[in-house]
N, C-alpha and C. Protein backbone atom coordinates (compact mmCIF):
# COMPACT_ATOMS: atom_id res chain seq x y z
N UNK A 1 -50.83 -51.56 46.59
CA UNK A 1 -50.00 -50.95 45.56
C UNK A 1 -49.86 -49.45 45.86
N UNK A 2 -48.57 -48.93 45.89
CA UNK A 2 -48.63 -47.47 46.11
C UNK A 2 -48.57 -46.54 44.71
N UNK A 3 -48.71 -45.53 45.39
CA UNK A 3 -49.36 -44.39 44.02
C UNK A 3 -48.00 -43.77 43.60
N UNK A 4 -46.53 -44.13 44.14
CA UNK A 4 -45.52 -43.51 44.41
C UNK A 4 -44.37 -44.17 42.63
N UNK A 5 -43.88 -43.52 42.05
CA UNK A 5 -43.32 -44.79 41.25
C UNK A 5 -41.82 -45.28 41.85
N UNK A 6 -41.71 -45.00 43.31
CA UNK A 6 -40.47 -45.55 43.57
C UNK A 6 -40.73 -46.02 45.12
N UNK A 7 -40.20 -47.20 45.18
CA UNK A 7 -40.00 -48.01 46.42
C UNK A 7 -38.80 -47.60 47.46
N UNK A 8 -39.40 -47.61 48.70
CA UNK A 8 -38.24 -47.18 49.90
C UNK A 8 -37.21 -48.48 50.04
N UNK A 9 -37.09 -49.50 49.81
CA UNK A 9 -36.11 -50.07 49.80
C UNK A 9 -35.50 -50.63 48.30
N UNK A 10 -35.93 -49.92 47.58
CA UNK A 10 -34.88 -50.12 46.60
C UNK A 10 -34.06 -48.59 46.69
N UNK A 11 -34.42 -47.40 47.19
CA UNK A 11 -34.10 -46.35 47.23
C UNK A 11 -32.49 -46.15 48.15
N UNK A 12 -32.90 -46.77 49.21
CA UNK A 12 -31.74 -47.51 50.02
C UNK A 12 -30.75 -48.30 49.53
N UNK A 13 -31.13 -49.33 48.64
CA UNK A 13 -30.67 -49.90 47.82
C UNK A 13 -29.81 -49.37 47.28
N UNK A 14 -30.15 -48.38 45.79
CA UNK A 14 -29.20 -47.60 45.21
C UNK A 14 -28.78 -47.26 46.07
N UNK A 15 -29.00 -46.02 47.06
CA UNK A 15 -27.57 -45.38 47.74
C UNK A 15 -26.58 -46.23 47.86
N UNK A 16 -27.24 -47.42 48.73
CA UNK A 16 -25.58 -48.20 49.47
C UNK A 16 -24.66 -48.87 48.03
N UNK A 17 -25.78 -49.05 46.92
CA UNK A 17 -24.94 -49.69 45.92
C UNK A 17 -23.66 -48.89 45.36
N UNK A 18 -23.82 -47.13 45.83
CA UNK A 18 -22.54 -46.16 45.35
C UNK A 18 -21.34 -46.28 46.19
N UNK A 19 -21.48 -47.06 47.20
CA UNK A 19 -20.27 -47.08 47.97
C UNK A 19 -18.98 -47.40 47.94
N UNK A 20 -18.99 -48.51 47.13
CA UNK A 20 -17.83 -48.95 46.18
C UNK A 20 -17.17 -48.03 45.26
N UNK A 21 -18.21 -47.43 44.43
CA UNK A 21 -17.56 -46.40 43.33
C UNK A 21 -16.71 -45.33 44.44
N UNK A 22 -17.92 -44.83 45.11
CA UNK A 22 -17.23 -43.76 46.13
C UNK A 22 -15.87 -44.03 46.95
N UNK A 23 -15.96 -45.59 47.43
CA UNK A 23 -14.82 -45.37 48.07
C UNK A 23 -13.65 -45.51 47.46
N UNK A 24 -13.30 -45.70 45.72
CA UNK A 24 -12.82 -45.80 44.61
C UNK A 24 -11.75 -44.36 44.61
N UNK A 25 -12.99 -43.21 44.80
CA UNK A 25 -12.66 -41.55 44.75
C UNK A 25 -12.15 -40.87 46.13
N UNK A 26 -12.13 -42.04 47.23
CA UNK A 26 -11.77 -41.25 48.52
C UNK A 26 -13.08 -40.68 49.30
N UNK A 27 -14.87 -41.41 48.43
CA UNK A 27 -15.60 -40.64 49.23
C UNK A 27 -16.47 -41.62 50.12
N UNK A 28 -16.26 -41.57 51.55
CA UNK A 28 -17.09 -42.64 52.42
C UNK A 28 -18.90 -42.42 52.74
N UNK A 29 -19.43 -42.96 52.51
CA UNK A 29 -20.74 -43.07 52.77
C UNK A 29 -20.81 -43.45 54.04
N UNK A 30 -21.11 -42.12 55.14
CA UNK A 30 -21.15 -42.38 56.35
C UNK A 30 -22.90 -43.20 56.91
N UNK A 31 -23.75 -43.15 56.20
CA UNK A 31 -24.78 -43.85 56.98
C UNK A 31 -25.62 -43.62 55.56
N UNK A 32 -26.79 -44.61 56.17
CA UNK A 32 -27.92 -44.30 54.94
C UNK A 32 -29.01 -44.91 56.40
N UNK A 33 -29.93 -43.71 55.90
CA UNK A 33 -31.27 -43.57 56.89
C UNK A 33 -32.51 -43.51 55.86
N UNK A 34 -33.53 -44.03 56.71
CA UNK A 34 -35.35 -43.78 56.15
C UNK A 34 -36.11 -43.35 56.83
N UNK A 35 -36.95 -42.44 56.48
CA UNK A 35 -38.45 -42.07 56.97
C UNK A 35 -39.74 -42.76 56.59
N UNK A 36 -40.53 -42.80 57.01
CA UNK A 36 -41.30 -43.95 56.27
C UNK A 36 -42.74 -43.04 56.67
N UNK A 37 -42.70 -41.86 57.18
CA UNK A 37 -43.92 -40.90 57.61
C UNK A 37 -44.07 -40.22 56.63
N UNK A 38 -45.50 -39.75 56.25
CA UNK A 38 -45.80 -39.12 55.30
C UNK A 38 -45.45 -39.44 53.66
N UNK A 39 -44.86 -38.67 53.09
CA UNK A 39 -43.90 -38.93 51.95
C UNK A 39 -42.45 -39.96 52.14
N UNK A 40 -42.50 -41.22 52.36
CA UNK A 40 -41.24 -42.02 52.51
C UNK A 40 -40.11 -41.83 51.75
N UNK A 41 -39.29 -41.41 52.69
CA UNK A 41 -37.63 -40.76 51.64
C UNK A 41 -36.78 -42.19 52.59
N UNK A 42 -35.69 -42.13 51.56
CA UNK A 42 -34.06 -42.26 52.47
C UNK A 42 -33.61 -41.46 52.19
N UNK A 43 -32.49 -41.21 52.72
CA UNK A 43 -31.06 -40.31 52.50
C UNK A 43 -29.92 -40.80 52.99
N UNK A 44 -28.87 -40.38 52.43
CA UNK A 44 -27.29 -40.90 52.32
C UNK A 44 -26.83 -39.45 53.08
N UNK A 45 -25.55 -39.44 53.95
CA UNK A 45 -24.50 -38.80 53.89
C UNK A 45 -23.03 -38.82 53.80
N UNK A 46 -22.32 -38.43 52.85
CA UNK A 46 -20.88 -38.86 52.44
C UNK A 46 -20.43 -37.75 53.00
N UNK A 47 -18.66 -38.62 52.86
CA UNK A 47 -17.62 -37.50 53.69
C UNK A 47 -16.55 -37.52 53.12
N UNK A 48 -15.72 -36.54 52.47
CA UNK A 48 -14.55 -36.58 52.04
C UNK A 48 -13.54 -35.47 53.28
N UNK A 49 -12.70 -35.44 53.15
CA UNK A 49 -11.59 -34.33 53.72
C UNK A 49 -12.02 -33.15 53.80
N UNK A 50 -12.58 -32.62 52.57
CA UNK A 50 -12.99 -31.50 52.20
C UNK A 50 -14.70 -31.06 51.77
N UNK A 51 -15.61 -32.02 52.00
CA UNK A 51 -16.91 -31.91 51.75
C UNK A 51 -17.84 -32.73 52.55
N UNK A 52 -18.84 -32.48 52.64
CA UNK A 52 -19.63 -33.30 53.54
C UNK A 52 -20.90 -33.16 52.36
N UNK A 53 -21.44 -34.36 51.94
CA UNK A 53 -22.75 -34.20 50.97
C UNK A 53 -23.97 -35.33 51.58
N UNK A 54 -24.92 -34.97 50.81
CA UNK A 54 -26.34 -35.65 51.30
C UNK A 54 -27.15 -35.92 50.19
N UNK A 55 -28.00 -37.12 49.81
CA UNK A 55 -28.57 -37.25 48.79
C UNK A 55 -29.63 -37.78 49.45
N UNK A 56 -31.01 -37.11 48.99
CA UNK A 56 -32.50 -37.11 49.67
C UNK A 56 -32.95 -37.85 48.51
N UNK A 57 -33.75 -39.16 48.67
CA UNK A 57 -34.96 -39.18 47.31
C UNK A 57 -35.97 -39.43 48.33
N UNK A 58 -36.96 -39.41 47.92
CA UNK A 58 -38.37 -39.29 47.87
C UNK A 58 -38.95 -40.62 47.04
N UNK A 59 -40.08 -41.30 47.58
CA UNK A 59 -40.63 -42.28 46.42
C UNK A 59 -41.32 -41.41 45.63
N UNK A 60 -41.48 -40.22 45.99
CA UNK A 60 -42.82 -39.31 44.51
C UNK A 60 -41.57 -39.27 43.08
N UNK A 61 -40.56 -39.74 44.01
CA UNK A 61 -39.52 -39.28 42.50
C UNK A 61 -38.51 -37.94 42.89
N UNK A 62 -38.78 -37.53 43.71
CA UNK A 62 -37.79 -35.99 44.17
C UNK A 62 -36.50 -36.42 44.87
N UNK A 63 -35.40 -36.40 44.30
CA UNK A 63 -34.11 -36.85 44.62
C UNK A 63 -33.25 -34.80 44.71
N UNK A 64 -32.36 -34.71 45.93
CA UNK A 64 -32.00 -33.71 45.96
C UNK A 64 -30.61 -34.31 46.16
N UNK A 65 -29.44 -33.54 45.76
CA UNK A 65 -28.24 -33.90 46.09
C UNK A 65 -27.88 -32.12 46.22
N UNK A 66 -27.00 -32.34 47.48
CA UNK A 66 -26.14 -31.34 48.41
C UNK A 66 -24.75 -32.04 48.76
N UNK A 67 -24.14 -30.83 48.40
CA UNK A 67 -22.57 -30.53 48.93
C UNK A 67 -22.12 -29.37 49.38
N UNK A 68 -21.87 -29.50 50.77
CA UNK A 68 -21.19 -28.44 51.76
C UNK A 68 -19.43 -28.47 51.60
N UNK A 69 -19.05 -27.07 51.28
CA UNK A 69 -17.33 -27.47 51.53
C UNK A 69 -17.15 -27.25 53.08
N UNK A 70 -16.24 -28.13 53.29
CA UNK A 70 -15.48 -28.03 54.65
C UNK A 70 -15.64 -26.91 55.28
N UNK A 71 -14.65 -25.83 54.38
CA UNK A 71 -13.63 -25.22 54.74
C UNK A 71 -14.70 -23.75 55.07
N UNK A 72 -15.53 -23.67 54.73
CA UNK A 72 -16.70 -22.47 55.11
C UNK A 72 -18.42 -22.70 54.98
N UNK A 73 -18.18 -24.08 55.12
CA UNK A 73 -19.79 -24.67 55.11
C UNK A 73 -20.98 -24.04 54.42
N UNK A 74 -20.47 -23.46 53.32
CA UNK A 74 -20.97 -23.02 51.91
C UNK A 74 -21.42 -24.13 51.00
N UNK A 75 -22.70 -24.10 50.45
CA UNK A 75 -23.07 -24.72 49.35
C UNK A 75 -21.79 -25.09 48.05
N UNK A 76 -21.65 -26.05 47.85
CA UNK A 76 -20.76 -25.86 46.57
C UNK A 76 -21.56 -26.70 45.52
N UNK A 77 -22.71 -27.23 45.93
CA UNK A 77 -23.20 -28.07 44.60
C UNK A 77 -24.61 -28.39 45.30
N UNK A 78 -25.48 -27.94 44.43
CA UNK A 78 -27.45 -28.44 45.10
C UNK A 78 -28.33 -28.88 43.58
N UNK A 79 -28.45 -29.85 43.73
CA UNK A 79 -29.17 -30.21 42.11
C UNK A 79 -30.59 -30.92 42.57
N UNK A 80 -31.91 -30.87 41.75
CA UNK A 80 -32.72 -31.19 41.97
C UNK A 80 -33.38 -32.16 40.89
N UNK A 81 -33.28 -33.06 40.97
CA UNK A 81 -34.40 -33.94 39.99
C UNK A 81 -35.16 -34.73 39.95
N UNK A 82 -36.13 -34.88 38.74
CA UNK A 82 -37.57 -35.49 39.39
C UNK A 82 -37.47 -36.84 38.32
N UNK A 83 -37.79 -37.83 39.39
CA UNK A 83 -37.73 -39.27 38.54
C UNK A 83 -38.89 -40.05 38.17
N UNK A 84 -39.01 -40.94 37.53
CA UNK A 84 -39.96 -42.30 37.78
C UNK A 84 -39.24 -43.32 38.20
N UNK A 85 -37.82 -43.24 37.94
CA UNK A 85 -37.16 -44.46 38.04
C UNK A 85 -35.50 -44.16 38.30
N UNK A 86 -34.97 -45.53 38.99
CA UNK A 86 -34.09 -45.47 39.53
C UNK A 86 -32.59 -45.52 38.42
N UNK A 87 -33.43 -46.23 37.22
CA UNK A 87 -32.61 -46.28 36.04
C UNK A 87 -32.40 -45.03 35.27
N UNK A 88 -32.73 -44.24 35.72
CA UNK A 88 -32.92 -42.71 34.74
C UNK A 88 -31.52 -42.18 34.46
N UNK A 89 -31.21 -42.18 32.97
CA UNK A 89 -30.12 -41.23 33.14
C UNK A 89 -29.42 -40.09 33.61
N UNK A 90 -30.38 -39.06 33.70
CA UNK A 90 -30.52 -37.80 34.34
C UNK A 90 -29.95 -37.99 36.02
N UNK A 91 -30.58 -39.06 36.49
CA UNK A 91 -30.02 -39.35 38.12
C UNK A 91 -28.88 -39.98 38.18
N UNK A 92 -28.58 -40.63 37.22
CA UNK A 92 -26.81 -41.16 36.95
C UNK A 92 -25.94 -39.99 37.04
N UNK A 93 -26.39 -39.20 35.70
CA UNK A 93 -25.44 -37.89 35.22
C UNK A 93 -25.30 -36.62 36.40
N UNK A 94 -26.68 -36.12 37.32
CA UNK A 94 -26.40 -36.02 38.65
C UNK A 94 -25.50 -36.31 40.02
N UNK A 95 -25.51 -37.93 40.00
CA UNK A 95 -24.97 -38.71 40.63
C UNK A 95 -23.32 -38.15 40.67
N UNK A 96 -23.01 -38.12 38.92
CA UNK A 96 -21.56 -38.58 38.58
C UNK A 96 -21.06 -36.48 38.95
N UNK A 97 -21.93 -35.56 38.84
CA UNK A 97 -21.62 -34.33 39.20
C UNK A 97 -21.24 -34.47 40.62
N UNK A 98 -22.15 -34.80 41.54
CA UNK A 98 -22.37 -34.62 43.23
C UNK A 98 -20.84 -35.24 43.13
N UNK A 99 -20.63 -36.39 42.76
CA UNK A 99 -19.06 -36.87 42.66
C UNK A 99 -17.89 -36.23 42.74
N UNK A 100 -17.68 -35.50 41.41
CA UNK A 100 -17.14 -35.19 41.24
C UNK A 100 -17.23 -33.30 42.28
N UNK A 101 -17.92 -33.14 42.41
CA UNK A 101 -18.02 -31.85 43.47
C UNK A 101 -17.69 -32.76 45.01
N UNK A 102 -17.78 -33.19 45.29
CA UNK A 102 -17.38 -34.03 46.46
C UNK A 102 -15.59 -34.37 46.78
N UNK A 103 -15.47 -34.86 45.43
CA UNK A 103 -13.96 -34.88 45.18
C UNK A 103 -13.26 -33.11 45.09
N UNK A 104 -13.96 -32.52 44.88
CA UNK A 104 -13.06 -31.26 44.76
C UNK A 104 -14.20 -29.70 44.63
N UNK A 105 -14.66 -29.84 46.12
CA UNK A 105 -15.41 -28.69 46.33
C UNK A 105 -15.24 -27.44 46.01
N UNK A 106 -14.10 -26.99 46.30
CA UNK A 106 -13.48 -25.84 45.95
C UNK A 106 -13.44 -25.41 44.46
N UNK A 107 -13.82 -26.34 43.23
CA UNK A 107 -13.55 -25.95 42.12
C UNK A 107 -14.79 -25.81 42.13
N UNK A 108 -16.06 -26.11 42.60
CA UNK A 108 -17.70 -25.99 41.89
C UNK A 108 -18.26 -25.05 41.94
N UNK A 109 -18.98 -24.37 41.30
CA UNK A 109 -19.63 -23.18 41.31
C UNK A 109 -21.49 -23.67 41.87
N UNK A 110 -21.76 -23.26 42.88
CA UNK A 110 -22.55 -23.23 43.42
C UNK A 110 -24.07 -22.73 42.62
N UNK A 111 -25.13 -24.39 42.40
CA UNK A 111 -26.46 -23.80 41.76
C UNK A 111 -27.22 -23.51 42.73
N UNK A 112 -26.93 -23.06 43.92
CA UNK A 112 -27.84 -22.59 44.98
C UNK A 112 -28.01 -21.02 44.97
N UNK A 113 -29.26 -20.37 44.90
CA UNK A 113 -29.27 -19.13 44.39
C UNK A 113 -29.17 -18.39 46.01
C-alpha cells in the first residue's frame, strides 16, 4: 500500500481522459509520459497554434499546470494545486482555466511572479 493518496496510472488516466474535451477546443494532447523514480509523476503536453502547455501531477497530490504563448515563450498561465483526489473540484476548475488560457494565450495574465 503506498503512503501517496494518488495512483500513477490513474494519473495517466485522467490526463488522456481530457483529450476529447480538448480536441473539442482545437487543443491536441501531444503525448502523456511517467516517472516512476523517486516521487512518481506523469505529465501531459498540449499544443494549440498559439500555446504549448504541460500538466505535472505527482501521486503526493502536487499537480502543476503551465502555459507558454507561442509567440514569445512567456508564461501566460502557472497554477499550483494540492490534491487527495482526482475528483477534486479545485483540479476540475484549474483544469477548465489551463483551457481556456490554452485557447487564447494572449488574453491571460500571467500568475508567475
Amino acid at each position: 500500500m503506498s503512503d501517496y493518496p494518488l495512483d500513477l496510472q490513474e494519473i495517466s488516466a485522467w490526463l488522456r481522459s481530457k483529450d476529447q474535451a480538448l480536441k473539442d477546443h482545437g487543443v491536441t494532447l501531444a503525448q502523456v509520459r511517467e516517472n516512476r523514480v523517486h516521487v512518481p509523476a506523469a505529465w501531459a503536453d498540449f499544443d494549440t497554434e498559439r500555446a504549448i502547455g504541460r500538466i505535472s501531477a505527482w501521486v503526493s497530490g502536487q499537480v502543476d499546470f503551465e502555459v507558454l504563448r507561442r509567440s514569445d515563450g512567456e508564461y501566460a498561465f502557472f497554477h499550483h494545486e494540492s490534491i487527495s483526489s482526482l475528483g477534486s473540484p479545485t483540479l476540475e476548475s484549474a483544469f477548465d482555466e489551463f483551457l481556456r488560457t490554452m485557447m487564447h494565450p494572449e488574453a491571460a495574465i500571467s500568475e508567475v511572479a
